[in-house]
Protein backbone atom coordinates (compact mmCIF):
# COMPACT_ATOMS: atom_id res chain seq x y z
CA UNK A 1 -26.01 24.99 2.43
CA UNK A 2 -27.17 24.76 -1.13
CA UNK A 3 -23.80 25.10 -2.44
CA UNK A 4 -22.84 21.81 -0.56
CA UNK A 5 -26.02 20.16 -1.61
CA UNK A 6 -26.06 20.97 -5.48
CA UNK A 7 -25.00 17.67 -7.26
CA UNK A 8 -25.26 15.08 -4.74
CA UNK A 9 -26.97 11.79 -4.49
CA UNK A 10 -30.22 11.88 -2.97
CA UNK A 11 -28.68 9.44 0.24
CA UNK A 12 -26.07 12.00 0.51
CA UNK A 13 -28.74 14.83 1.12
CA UNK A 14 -30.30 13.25 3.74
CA UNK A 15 -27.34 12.65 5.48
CA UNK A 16 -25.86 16.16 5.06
CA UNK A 17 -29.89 17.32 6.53
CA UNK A 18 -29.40 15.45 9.21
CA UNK A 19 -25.54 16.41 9.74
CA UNK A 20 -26.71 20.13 9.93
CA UNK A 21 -30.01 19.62 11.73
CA UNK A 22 -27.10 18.37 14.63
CA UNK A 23 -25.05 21.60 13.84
CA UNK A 24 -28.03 23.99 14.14
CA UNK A 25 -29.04 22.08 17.23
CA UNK A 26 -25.40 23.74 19.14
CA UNK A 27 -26.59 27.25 18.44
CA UNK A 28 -29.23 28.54 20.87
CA UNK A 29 -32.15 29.80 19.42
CA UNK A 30 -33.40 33.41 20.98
CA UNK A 31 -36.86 31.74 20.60
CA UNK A 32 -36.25 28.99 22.69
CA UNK A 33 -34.88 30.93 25.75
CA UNK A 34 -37.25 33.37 25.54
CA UNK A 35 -39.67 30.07 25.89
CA UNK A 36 -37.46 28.66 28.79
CA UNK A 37 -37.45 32.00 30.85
CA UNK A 38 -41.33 32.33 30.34
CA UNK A 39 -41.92 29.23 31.93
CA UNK A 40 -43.53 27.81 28.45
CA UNK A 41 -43.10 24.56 27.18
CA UNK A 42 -39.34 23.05 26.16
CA UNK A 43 -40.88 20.65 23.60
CA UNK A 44 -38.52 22.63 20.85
CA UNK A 45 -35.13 21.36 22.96
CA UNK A 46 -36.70 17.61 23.34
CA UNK A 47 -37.44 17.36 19.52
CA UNK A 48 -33.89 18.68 18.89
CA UNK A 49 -32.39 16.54 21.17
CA UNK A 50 -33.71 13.36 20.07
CA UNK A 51 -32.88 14.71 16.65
CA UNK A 52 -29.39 14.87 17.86
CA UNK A 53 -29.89 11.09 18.59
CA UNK A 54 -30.23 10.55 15.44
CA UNK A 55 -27.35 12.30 13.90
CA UNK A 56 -24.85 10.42 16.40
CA UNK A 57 -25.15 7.58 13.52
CA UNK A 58 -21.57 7.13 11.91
CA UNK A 59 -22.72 6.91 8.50
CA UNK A 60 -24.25 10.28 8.36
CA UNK A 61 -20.99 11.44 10.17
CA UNK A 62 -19.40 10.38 7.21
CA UNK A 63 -22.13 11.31 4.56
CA UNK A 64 -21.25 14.97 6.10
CA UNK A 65 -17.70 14.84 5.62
CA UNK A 66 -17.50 13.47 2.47
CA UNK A 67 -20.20 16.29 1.18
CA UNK A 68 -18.15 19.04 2.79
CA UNK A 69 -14.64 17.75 1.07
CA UNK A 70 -17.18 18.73 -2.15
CA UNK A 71 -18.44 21.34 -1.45
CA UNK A 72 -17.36 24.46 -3.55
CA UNK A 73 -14.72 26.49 -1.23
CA UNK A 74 -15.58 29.89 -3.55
CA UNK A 75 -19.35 29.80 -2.43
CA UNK A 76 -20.52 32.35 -0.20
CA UNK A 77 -22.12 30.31 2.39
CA UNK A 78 -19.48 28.60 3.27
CA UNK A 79 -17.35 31.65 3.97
CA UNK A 80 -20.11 33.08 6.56
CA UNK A 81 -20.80 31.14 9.45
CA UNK A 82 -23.80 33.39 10.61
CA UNK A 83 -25.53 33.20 7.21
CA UNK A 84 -25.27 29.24 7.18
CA UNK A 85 -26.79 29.17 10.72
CA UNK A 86 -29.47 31.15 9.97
CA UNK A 87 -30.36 29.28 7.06
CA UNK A 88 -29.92 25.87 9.26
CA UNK A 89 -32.15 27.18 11.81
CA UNK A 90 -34.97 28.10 9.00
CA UNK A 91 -34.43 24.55 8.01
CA UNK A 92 -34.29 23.01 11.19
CA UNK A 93 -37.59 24.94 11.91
CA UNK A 94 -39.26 23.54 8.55
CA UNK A 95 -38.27 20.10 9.43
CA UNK A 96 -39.72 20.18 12.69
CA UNK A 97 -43.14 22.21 11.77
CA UNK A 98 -43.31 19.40 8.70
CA UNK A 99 -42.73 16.65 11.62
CA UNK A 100 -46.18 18.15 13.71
CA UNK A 101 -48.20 18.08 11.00
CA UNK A 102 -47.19 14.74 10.14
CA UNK A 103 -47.87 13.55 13.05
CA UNK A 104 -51.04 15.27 13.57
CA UNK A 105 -51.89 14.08 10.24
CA UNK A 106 -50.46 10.09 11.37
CA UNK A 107 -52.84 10.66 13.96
CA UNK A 108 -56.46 11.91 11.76
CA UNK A 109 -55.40 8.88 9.97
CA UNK A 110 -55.20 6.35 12.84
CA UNK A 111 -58.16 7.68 14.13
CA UNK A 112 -59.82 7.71 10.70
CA UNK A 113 -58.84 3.87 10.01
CA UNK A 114 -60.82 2.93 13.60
CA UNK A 115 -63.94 4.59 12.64
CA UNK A 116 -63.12 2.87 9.09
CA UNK A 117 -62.93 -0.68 10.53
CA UNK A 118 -65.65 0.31 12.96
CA UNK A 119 -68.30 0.76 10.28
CA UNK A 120 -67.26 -2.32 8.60
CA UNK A 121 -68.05 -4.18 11.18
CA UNK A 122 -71.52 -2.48 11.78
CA UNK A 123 -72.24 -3.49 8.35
CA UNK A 124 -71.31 -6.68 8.84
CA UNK A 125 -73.29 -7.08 11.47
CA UNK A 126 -76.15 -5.50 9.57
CA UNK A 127 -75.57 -7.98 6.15
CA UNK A 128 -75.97 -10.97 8.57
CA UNK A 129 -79.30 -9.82 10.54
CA UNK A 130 -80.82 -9.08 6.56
CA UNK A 131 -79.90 -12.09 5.64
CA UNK A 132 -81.41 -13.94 9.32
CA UNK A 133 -84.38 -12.30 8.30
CA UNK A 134 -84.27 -12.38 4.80
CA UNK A 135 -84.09 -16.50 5.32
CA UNK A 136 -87.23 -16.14 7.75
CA UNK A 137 -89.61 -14.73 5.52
CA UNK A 138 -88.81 -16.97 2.59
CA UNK A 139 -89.34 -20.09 5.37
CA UNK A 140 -92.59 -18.25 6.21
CA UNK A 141 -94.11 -17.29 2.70
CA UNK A 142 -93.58 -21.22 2.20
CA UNK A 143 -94.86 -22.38 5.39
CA UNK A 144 -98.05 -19.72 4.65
CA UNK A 145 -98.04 -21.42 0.70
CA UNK A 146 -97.81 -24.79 2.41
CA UNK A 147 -101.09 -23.62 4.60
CA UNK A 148 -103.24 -22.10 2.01
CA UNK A 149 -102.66 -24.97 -0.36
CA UNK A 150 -104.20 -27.38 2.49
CA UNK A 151 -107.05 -24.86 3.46
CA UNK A 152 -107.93 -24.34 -0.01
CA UNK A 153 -108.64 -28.34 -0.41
CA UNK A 154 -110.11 -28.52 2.65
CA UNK A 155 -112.49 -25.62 1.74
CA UNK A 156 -113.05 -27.14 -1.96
CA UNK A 157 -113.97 -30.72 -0.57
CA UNK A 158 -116.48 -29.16 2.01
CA UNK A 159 -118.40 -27.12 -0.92
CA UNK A 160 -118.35 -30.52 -3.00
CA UNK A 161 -119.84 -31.84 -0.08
CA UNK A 162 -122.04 -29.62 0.58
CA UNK A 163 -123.76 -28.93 -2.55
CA UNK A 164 -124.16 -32.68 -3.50
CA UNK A 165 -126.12 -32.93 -0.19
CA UNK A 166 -128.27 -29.58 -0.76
CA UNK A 167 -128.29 -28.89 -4.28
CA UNK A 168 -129.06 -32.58 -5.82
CA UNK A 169 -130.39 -30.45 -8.94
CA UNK A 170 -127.18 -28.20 -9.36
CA UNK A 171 -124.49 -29.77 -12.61
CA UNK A 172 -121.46 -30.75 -12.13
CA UNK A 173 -119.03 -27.60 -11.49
CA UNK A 174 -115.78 -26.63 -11.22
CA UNK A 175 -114.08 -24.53 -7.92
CA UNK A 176 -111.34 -22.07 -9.27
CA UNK A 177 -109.69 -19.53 -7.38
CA UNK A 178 -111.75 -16.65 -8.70
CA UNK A 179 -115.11 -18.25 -7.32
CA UNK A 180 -117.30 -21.23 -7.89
CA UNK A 181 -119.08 -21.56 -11.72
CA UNK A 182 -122.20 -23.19 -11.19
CA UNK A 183 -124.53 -24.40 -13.95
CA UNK A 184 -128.58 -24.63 -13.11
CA UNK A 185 -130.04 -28.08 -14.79
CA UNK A 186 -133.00 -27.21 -17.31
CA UNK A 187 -136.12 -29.05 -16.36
């Protein structure tokens, strides 16, 4: 296997992969019938046979051939059959382990990127209500400004009132906001 792979384009070792993932896929595997005759699951043939689908493809076909007319004919792999299956099986084995946990992983993700977009839209949500309420206090502080403003003339122009009518001896004074400042006339 490495023999015919040393030296190649990288499109030319994919399609010599999946050329031998097809080749290990014609030798049983003892693990699969002992599987089969326990009544376990068969998932191991379905992956390999929609592997097999997608060797079928002509170009790879021809990606193999061309890789085995370059091969090295002196290499020992190539001379044993058994050795090169057992190394295709390891690989086929890898591939497919590799292909569960990047699914499982495809999966985390997927699931990850809902929660994502989930909480995105919880804090939009949130942003707007802030704002909402953000926008009704400042229309209430000035509403309440608006209010005190009138009280507080209101409340100035009935002292003014009132001590011209009661206090005719009291001087002029002034109302600030810290109290009234009243000056006593000297007789």
């Amino acid at each position: 296997m490495y023999a015919i792979l040393r030296g190649t384009p990288p499109l030319l070792v994919l399609g010599v992969t999946f050329a031998l993932c097809c080749a290990v896929h014609a030798v049983p595997n003892d693990r699969d019938e002992k599987r089969n005759d326990d009544g376990g699951n068969n998932s191991h043939e379905q992956y390999y046979s929609s592997f097999q689908a997608h060797i079928n493809n002509k170009l790879l076909y021809e990606l193999y051939k061309s890789a085995e007319e370059e091969a090295d004919p002196d290499e020992e792999m190539a001379d044993n059959p058994a050795k090169t299956n057992s190394v295709l099986k390891i690989l086929i084995e890898k591939i497919y382990y590799n292909e569960l946990d990047y699914a499982r992983l495809q999966n985390d993700n997927n699931d990850l990127k809902g929660q994502k977009r989930k909480l995105e839209d919880d804090l939009k949500e949130e942003s707007c209500k802030k704002a909402k309420i953000e926008k009704k206090l400042k229309e209430s502080v000035a509403k309440n400004q608006e209010i005190t403003c009138k009280f507080q003339k209101k409340f100035k122009r009935l002292v003014q009132g009132l001590l011209k009518e009661a206090l005719p001896k009291i001087k002029p004074f002034q109302i600030t906001t810290k109290g009234i400042n009243l000056e006593l006339e000297d007789n």
